[in-house]
C-alpha atoms as a PDB file:
ATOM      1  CA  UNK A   1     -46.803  -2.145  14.756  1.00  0.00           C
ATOM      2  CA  UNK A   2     -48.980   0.924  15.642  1.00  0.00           C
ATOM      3  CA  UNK A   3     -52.553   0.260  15.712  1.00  0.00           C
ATOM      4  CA  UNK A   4     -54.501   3.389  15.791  1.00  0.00           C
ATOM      5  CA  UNK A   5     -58.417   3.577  16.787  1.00  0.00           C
ATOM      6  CA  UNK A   6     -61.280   5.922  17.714  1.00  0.00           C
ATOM      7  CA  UNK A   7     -62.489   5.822  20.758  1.00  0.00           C
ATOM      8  CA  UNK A   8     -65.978   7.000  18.979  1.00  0.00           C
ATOM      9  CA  UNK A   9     -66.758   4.859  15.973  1.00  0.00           C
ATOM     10  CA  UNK A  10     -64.072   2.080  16.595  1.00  0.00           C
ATOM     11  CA  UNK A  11     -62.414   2.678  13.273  1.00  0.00           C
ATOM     12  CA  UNK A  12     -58.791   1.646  13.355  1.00  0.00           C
ATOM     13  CA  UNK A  13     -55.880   2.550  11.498  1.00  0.00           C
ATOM     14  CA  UNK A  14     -52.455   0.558  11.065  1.00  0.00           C
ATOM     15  CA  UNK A  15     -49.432   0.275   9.122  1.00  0.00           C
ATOM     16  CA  UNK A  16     -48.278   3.959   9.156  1.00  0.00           C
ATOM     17  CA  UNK A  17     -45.226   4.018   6.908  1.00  0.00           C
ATOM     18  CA  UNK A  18     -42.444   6.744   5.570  1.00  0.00           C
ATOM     19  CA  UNK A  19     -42.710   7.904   2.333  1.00  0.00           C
ATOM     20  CA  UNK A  20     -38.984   8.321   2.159  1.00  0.00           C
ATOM     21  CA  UNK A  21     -37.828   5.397   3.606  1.00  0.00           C
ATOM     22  CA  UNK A  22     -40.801   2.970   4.167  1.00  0.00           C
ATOM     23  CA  UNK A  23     -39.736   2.575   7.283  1.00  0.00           C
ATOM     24  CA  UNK A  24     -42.952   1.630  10.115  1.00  0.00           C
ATOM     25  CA  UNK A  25     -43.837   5.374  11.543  1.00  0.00           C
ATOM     26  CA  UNK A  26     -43.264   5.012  15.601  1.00  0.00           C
ATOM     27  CA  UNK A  27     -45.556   6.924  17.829  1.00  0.00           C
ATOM     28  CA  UNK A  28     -43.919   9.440  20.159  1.00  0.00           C
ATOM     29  CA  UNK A  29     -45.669  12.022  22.121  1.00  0.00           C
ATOM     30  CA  UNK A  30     -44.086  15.895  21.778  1.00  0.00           C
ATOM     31  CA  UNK A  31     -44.472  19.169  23.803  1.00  0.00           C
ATOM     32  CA  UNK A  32     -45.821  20.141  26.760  1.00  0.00           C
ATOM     33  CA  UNK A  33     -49.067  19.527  26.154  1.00  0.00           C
ATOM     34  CA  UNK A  34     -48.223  15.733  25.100  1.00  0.00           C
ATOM     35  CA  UNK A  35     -49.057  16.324  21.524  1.00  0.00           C
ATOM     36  CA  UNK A  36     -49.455  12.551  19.958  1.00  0.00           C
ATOM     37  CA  UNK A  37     -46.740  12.627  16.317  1.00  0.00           C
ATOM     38  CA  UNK A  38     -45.904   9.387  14.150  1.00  0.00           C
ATOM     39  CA  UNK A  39     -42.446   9.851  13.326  1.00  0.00           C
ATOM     40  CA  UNK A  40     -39.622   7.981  10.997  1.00  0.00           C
ATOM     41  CA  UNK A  41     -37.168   5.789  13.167  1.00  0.00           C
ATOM     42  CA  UNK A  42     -34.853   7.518  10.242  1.00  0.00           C
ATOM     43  CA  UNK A  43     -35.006  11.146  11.211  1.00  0.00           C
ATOM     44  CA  UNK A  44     -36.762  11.957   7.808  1.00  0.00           C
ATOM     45  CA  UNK A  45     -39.768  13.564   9.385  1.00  0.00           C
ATOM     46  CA  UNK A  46     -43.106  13.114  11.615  1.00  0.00           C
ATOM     47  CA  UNK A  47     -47.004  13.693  11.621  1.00  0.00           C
ATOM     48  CA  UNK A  48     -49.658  14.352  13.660  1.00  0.00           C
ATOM     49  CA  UNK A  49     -51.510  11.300  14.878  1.00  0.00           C
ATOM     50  CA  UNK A  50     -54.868  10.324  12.918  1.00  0.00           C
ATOM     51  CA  UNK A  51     -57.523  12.032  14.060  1.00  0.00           C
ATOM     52  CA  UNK A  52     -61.186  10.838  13.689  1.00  0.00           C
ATOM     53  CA  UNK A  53     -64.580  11.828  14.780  1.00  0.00           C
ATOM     54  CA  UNK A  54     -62.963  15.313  15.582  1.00  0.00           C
ATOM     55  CA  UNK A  55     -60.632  13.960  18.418  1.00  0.00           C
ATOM     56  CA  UNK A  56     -57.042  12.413  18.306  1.00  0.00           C
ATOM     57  CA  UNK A  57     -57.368   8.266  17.873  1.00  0.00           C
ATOM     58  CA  UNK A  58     -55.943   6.558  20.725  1.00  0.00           C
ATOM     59  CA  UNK A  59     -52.716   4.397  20.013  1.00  0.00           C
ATOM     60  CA  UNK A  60     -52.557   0.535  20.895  1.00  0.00           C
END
């Protein structure tokens, strides 16, 4: 289980699901740049990880 949380204001975040599926999203890092997704263990689909306080929340 993915626990997200801002390195700013401490909120956290957890218990990112698919839509589709409801399936736990995974986190998984894309690109060259390391860009931080949540993304089905199903294939049906990812998101960019939450962002808060204007910067990407760090993923425990």
């Amino acid at each position: 289980m993915a626990t997200y949380t801002c390195g700013d204001c401490s909120m956290s975040v957890k218990d990112l699901t698919c839509g589709t599926c409801g399936s736990e999203l995974i986190y998984a890092e894309v690109g060259e740049n390391s860009v931080g997704v949540s993304q089905c263990p199903n294939d049906h689909g990812k998101i960019k990880s939450p962002m808060c306080c204007g910067s990407d929340m760090s993923v425990e």
